[in-house]
PDB file of N, CA and C in Angstrom:
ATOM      1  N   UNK A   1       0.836  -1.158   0.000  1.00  0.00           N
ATOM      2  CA  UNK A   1       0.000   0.000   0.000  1.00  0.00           C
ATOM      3  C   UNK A   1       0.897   1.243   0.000  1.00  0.00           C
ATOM      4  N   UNK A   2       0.370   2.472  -0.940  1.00  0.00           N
ATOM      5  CA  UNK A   2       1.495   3.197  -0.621  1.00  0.00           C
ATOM      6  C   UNK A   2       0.838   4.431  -0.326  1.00  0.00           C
ATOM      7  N   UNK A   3       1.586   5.585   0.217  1.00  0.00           N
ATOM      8  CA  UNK A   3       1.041   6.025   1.660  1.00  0.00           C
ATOM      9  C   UNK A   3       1.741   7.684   0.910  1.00  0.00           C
ATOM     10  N   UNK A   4       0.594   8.291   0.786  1.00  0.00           N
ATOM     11  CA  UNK A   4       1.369   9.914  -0.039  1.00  0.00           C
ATOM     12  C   UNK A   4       2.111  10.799   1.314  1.00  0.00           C
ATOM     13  N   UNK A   5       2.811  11.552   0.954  1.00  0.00           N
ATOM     14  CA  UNK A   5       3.344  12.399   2.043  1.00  0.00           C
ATOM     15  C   UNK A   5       2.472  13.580   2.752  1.00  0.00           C
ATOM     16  N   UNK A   6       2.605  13.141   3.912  1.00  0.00           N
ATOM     17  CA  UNK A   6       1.741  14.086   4.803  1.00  0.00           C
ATOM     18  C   UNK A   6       2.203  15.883   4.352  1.00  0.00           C
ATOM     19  N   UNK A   7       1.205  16.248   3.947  1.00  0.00           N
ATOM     20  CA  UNK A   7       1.191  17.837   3.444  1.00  0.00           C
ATOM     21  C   UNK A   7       0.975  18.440   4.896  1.00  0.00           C
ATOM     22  N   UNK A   8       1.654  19.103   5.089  1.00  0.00           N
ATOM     23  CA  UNK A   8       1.628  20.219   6.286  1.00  0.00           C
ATOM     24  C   UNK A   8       2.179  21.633   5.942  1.00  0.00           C
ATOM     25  N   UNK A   9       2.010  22.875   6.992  1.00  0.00           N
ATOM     26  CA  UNK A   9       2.396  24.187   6.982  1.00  0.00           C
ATOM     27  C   UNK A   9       3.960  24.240   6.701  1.00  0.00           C
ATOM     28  N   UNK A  10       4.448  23.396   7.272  1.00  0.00           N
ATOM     29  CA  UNK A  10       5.584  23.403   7.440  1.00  0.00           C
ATOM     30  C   UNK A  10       6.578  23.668   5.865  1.00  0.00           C
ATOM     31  N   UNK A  11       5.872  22.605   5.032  1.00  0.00           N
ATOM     32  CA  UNK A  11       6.498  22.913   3.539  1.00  0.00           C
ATOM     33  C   UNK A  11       5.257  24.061   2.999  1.00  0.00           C
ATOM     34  N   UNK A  12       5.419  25.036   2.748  1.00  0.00           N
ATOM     35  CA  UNK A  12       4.613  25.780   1.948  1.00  0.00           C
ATOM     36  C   UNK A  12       4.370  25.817   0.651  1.00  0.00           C
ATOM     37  N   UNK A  13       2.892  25.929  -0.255  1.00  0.00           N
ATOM     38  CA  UNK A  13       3.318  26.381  -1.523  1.00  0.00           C
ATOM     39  C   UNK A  13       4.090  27.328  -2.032  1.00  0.00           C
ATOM     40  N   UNK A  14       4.670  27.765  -2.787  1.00  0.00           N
ATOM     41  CA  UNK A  14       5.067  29.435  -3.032  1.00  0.00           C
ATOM     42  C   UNK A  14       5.036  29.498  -4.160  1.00  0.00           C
ATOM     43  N   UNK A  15       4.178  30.542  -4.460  1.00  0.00           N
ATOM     44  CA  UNK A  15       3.962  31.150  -5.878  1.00  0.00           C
ATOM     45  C   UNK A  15       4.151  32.351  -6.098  1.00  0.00           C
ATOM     46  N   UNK A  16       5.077  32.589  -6.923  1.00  0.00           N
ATOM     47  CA  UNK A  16       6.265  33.721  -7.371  1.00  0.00           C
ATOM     48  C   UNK A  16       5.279  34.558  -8.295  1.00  0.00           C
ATOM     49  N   UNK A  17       4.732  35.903  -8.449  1.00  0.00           N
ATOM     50  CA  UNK A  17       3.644  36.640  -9.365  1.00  0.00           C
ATOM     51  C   UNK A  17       4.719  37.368  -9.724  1.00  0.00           C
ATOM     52  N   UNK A  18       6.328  37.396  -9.597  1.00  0.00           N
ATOM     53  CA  UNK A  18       7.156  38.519  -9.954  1.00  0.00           C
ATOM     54  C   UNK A  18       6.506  39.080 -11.867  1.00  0.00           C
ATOM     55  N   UNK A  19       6.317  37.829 -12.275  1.00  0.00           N
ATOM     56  CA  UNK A  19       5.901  37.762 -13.527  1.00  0.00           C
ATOM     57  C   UNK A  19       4.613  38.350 -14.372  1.00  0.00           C
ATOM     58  N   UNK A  20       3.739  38.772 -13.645  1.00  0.00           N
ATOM     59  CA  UNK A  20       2.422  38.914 -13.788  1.00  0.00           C
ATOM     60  C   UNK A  20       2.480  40.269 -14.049  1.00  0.00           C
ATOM     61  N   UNK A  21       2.287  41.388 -15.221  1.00  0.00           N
ATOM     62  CA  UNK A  21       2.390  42.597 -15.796  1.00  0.00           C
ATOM     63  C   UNK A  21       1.290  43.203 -15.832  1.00  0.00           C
ATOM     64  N   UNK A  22      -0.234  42.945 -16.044  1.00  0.00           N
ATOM     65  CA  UNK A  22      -1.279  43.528 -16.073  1.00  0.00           C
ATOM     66  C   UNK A  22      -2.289  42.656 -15.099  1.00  0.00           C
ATOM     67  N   UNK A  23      -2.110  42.395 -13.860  1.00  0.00           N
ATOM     68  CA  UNK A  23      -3.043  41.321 -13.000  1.00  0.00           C
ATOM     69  C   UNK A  23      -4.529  41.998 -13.375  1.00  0.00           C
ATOM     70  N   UNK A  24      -5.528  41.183 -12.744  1.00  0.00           N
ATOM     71  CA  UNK A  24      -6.946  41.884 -12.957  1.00  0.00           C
ATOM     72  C   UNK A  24      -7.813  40.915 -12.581  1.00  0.00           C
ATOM     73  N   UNK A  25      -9.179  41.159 -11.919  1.00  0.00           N
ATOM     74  CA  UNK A  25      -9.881  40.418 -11.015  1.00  0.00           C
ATOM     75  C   UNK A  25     -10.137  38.712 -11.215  1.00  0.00           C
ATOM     76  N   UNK A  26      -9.865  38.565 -12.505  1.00  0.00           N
ATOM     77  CA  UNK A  26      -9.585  37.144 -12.950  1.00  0.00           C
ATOM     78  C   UNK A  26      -8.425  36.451 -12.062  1.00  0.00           C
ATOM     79  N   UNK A  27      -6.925  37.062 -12.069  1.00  0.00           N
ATOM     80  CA  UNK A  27      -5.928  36.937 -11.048  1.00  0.00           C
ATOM     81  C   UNK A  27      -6.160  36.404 -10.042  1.00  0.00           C
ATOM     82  N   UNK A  28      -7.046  37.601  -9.447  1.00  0.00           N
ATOM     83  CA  UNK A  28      -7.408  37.405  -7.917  1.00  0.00           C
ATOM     84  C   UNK A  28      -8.130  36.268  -7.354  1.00  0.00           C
ATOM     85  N   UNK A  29      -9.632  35.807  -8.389  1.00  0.00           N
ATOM     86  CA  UNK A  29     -10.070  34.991  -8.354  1.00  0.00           C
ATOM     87  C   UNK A  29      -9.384  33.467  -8.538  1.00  0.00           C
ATOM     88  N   UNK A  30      -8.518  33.583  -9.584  1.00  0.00           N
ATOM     89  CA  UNK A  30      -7.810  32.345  -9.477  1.00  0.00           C
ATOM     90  C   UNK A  30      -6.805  31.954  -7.762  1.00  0.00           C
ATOM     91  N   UNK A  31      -6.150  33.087  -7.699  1.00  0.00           N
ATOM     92  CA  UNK A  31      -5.332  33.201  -6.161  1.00  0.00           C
ATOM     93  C   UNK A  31      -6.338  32.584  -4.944  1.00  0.00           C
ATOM     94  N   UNK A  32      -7.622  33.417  -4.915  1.00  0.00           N
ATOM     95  CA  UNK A  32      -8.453  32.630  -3.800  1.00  0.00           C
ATOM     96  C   UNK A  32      -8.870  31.616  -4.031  1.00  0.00           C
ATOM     97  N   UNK A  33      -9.372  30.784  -5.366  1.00  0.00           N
ATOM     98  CA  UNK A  33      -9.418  29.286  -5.396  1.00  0.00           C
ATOM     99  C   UNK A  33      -8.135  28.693  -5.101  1.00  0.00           C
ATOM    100  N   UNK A  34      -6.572  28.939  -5.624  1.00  0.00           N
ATOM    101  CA  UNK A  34      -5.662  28.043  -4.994  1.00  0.00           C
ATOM    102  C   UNK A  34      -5.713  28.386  -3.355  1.00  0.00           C
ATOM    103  N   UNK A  35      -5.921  29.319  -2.455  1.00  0.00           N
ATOM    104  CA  UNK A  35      -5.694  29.364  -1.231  1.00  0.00           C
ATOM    105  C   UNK A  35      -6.638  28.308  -0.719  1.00  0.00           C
ATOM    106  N   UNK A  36      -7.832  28.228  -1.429  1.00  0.00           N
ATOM    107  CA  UNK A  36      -9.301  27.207  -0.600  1.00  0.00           C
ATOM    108  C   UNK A  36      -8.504  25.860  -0.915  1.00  0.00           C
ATOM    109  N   UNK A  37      -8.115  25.737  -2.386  1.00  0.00           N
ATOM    110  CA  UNK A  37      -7.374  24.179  -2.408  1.00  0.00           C
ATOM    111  C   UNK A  37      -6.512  23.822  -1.577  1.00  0.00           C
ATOM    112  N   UNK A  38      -5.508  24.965  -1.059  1.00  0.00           N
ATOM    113  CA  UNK A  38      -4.268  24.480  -0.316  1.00  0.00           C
ATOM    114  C   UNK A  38      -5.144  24.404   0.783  1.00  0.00           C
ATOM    115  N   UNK A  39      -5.796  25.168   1.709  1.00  0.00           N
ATOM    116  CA  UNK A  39      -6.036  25.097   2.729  1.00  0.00           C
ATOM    117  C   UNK A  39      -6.905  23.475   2.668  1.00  0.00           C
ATOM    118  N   UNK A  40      -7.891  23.309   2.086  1.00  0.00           N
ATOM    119  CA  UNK A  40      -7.913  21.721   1.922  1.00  0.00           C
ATOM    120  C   UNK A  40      -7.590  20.588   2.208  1.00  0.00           C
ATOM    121  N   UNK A  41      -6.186  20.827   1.452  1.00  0.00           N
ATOM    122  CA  UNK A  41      -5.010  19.766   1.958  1.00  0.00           C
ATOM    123  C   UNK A  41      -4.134  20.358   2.936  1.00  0.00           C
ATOM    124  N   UNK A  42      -4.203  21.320   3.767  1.00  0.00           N
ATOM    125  CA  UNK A  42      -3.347  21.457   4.752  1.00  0.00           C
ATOM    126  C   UNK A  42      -2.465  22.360   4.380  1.00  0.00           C
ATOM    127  N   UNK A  43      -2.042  22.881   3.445  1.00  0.00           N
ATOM    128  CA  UNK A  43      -0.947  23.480   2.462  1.00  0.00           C
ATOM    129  C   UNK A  43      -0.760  24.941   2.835  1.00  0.00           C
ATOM    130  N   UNK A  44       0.056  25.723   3.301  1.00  0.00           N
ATOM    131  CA  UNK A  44       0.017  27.028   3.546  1.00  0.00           C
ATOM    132  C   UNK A  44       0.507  27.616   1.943  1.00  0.00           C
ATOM    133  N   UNK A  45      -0.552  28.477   1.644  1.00  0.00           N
ATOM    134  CA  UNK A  45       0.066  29.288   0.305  1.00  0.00           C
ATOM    135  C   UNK A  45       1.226  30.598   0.680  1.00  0.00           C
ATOM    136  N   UNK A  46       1.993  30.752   0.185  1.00  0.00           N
ATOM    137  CA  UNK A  46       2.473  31.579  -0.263  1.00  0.00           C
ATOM    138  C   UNK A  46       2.897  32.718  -1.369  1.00  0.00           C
ATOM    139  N   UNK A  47       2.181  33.895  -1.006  1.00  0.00           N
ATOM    140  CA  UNK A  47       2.206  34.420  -2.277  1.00  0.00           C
ATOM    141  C   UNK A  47       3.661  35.669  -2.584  1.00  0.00           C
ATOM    142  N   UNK A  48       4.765  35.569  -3.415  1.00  0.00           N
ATOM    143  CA  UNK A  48       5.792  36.195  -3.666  1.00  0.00           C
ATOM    144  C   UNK A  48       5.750  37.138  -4.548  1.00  0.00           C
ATOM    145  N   UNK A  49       6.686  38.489  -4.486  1.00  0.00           N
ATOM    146  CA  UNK A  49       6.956  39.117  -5.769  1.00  0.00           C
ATOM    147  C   UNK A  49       5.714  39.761  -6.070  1.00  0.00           C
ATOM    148  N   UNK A  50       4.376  40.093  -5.834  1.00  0.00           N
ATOM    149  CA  UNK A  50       3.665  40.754  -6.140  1.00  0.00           C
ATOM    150  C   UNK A  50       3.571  42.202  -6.643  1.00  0.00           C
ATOM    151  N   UNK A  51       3.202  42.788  -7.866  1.00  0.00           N
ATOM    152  CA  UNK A  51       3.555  44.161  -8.044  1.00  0.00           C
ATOM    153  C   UNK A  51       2.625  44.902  -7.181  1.00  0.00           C
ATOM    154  N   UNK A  52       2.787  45.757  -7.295  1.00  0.00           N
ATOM    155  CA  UNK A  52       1.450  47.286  -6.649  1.00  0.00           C
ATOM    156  C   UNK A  52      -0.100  46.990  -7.336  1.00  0.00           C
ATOM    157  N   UNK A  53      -0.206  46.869  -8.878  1.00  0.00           N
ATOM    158  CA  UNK A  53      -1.444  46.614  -8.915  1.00  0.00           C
ATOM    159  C   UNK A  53      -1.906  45.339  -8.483  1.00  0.00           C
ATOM    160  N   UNK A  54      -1.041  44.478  -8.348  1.00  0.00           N
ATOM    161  CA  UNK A  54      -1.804  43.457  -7.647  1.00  0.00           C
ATOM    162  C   UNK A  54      -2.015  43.711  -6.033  1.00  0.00           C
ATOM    163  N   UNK A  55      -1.283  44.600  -5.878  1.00  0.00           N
ATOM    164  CA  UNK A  55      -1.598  44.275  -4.118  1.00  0.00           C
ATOM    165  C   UNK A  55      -2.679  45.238  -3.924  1.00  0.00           C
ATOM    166  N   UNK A  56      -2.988  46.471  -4.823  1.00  0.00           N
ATOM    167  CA  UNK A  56      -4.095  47.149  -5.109  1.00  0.00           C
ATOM    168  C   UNK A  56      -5.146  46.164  -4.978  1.00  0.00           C
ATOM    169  N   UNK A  57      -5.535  45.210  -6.159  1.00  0.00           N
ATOM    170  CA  UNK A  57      -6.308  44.701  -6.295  1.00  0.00           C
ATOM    171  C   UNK A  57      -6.974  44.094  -5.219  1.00  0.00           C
ATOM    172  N   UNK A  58      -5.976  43.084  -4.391  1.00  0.00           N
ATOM    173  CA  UNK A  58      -5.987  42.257  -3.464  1.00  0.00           C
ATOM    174  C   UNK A  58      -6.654  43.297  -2.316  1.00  0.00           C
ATOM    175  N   UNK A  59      -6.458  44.323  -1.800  1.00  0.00           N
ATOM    176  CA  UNK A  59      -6.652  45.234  -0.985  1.00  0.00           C
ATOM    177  C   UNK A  59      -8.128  45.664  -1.446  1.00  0.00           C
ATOM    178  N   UNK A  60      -8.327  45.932  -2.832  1.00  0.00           N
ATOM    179  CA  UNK A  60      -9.600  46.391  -3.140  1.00  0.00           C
ATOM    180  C   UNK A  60     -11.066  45.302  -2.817  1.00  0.00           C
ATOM    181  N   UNK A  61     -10.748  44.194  -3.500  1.00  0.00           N
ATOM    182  CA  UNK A  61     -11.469  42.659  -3.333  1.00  0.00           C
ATOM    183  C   UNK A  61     -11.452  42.091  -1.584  1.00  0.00           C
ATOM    184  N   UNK A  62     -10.934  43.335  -1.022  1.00  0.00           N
ATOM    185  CA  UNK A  62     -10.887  42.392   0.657  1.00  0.00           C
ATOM    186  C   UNK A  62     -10.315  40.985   0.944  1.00  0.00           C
ATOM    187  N   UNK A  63      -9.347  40.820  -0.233  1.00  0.00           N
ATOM    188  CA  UNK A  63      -8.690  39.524   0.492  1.00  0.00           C
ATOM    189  C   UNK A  63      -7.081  39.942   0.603  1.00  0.00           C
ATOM    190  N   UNK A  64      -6.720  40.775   1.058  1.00  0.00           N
ATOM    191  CA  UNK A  64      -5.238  41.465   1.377  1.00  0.00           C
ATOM    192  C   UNK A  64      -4.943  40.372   2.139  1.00  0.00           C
ATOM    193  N   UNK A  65      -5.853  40.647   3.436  1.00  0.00           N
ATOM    194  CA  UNK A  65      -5.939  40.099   4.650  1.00  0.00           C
ATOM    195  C   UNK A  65      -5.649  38.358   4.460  1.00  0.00           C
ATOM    196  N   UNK A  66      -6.570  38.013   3.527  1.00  0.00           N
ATOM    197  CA  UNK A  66      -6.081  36.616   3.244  1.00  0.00           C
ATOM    198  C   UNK A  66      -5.162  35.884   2.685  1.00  0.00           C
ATOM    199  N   UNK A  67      -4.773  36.661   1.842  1.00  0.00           N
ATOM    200  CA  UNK A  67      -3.753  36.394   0.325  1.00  0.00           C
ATOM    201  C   UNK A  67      -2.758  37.459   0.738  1.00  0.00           C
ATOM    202  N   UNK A  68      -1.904  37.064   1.894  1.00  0.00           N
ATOM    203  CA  UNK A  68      -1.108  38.238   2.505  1.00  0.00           C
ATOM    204  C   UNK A  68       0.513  37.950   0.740  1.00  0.00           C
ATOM    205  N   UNK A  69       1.463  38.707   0.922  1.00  0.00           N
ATOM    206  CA  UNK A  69       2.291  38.685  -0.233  1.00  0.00           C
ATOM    207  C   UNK A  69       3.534  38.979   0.775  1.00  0.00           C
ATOM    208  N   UNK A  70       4.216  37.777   1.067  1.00  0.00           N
ATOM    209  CA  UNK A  70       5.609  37.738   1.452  1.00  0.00           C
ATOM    210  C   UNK A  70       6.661  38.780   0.491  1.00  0.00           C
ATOM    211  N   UNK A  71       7.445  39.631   1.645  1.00  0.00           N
ATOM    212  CA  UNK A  71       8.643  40.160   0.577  1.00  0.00           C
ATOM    213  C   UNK A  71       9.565  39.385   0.063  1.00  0.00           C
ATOM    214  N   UNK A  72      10.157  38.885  -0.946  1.00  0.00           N
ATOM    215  CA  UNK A  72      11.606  38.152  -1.107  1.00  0.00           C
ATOM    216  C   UNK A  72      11.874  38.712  -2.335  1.00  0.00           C
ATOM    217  N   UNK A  73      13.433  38.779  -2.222  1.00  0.00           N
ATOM    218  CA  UNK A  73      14.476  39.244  -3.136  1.00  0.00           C
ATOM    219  C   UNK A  73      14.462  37.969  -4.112  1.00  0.00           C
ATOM    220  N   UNK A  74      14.276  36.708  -4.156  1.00  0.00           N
ATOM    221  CA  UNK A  74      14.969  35.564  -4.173  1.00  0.00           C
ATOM    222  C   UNK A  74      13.708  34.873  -5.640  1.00  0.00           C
ATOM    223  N   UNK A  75      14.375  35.106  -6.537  1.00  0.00           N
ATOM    224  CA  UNK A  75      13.501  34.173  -7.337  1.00  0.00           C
ATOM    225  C   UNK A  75      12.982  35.506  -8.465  1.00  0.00           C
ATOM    226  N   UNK A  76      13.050  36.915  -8.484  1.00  0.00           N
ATOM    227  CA  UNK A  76      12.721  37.271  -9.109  1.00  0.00           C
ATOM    228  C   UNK A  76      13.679  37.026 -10.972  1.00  0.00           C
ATOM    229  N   UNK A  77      12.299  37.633 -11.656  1.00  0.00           N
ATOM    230  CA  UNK A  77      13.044  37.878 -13.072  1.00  0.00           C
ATOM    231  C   UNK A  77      13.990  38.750 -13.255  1.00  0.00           C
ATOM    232  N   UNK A  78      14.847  38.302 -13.925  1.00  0.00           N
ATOM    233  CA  UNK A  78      16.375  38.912 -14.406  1.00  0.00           C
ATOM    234  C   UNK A  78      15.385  40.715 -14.583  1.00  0.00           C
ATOM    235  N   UNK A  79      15.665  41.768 -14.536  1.00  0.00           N
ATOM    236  CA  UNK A  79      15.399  43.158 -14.626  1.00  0.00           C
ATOM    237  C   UNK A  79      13.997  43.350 -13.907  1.00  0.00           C
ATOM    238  N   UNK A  80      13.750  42.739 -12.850  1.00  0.00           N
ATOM    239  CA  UNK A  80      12.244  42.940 -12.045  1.00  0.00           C
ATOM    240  C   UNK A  80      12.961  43.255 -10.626  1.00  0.00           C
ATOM    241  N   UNK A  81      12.367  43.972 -10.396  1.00  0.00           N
ATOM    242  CA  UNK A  81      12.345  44.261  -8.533  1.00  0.00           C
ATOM    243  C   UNK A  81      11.210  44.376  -8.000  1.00  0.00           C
ATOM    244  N   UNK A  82      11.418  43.850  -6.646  1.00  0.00           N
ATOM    245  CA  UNK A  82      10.191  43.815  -5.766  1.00  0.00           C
ATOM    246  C   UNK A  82       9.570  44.649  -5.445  1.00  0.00           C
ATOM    247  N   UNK A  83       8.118  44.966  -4.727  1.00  0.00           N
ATOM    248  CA  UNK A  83       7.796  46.105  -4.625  1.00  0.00           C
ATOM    249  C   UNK A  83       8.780  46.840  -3.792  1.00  0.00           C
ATOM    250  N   UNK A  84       8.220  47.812  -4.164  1.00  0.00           N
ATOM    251  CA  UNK A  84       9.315  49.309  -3.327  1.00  0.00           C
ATOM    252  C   UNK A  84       8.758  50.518  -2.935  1.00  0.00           C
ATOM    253  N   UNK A  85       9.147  50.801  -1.504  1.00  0.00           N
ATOM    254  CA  UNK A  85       8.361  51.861  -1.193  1.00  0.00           C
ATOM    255  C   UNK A  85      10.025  52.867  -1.741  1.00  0.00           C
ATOM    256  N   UNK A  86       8.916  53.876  -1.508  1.00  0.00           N
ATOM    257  CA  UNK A  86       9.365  55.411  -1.921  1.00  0.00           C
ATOM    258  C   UNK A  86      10.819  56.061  -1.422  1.00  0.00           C
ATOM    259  N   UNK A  87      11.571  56.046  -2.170  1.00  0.00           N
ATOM    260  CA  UNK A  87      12.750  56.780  -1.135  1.00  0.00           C
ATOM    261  C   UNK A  87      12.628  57.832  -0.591  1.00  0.00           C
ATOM    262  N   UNK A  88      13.450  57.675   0.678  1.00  0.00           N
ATOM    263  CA  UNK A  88      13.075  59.079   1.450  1.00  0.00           C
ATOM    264  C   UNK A  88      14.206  59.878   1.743  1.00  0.00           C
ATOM    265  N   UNK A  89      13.867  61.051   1.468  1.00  0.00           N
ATOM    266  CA  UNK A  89      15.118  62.393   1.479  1.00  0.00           C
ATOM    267  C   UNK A  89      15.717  62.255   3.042  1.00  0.00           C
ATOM    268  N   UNK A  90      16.771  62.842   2.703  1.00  0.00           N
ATOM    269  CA  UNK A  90      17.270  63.314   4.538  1.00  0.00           C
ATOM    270  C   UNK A  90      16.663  64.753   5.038  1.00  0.00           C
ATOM    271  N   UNK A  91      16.325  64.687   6.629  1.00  0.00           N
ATOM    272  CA  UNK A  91      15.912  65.838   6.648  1.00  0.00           C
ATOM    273  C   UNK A  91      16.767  67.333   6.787  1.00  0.00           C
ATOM    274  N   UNK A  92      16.608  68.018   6.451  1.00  0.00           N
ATOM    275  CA  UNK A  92      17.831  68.848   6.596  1.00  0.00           C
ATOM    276  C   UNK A  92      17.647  69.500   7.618  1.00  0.00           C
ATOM    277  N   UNK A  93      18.936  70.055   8.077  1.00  0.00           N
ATOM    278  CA  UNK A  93      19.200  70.474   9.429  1.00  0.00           C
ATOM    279  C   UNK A  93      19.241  71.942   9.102  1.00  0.00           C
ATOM    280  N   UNK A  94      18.831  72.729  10.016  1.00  0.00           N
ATOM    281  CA  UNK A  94      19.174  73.970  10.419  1.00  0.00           C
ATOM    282  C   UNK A  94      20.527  74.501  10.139  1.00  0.00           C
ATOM    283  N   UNK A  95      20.150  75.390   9.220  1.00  0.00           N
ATOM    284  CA  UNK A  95      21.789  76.332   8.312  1.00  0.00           C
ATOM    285  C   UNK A  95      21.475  77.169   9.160  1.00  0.00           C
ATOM    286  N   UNK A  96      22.848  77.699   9.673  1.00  0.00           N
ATOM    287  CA  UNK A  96      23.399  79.098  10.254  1.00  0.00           C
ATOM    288  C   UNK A  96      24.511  79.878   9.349  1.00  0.00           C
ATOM    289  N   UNK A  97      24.081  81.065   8.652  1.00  0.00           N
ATOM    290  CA  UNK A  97      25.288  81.804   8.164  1.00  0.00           C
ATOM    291  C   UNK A  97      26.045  82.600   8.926  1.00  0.00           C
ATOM    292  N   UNK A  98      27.124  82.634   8.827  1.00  0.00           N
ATOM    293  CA  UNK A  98      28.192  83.478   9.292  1.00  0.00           C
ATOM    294  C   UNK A  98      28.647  84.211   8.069  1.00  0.00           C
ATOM    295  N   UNK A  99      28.857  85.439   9.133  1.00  0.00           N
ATOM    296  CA  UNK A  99      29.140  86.801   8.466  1.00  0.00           C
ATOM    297  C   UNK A  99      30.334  87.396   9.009  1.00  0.00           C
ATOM    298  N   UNK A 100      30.608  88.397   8.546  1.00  0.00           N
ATOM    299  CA  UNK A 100      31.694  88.966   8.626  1.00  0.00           C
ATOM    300  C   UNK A 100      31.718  89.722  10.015  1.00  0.00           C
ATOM    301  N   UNK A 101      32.324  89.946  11.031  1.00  0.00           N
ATOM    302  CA  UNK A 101      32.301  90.551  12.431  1.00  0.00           C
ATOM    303  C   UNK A 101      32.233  91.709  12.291  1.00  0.00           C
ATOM    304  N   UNK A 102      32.184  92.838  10.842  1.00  0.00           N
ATOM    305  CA  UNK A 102      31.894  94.091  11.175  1.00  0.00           C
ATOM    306  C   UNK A 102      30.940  94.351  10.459  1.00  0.00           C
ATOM    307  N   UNK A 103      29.790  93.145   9.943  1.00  0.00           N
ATOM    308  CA  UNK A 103      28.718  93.350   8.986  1.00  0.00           C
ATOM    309  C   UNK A 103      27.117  94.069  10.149  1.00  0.00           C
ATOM    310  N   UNK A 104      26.520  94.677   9.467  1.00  0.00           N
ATOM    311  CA  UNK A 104      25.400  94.771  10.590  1.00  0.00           C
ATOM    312  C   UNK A 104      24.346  93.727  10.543  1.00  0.00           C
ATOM    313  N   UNK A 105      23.748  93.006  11.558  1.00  0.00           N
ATOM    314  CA  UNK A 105      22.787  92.171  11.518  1.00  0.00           C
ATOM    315  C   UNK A 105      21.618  92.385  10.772  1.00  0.00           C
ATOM    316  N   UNK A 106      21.285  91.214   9.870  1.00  0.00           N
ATOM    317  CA  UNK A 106      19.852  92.067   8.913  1.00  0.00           C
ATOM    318  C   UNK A 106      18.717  91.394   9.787  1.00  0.00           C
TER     319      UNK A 106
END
């Protein structure tokens, strides 16, 4: 008799969307049927690499919360980067000019 391997959390699915260029509610819908399948069999999904409109989407459809999107560097396409928040300036500090010791104060 032969005996399949016990599916647990422990090994996760992971599915890499680094790839996915125009997602759209079709996407999404497919994403929450694989989460109901994995959860099924026990299977924790993992979802990777997601762009902005997808996490838009996901956020819009109320399943953010469900279909959460792990960050990883690891697996993307050759010229793709992960999402990215915004760079942020330094704040600048308080300039003091100096003047000449016989200038009058303006």
């Amino acid at each position: 008799m032969k005996t399949e391997p016990q599916a647990s959390a422990d090994r996760p699915l992971s599915c890499d969307l680094g790839a996915l260029t125009a997602p759209d509610l079709a996407v999404v819908d497919a994403l929450a049927r694989l989460r109901l399948a994995a959860a099924r069999h026990g299977v924790r999904l993992v979802l990777r690499n997601a762009a902005g409109p997808l996490r838009d989407l996901l956020a819009f459809s109320g399943l953010g919360a469900v279909l959460p999107v792990e960050e990883d560097g690891a697996g993307l396409l050759p010229g793709r980067q992960p999402w990215r928040q915004a760079e942020e300036r330094e704040q600048h500090v308080r300039v003091e000019e100096v003047g000449e010791p016989g200038d009058p104060a303006r």
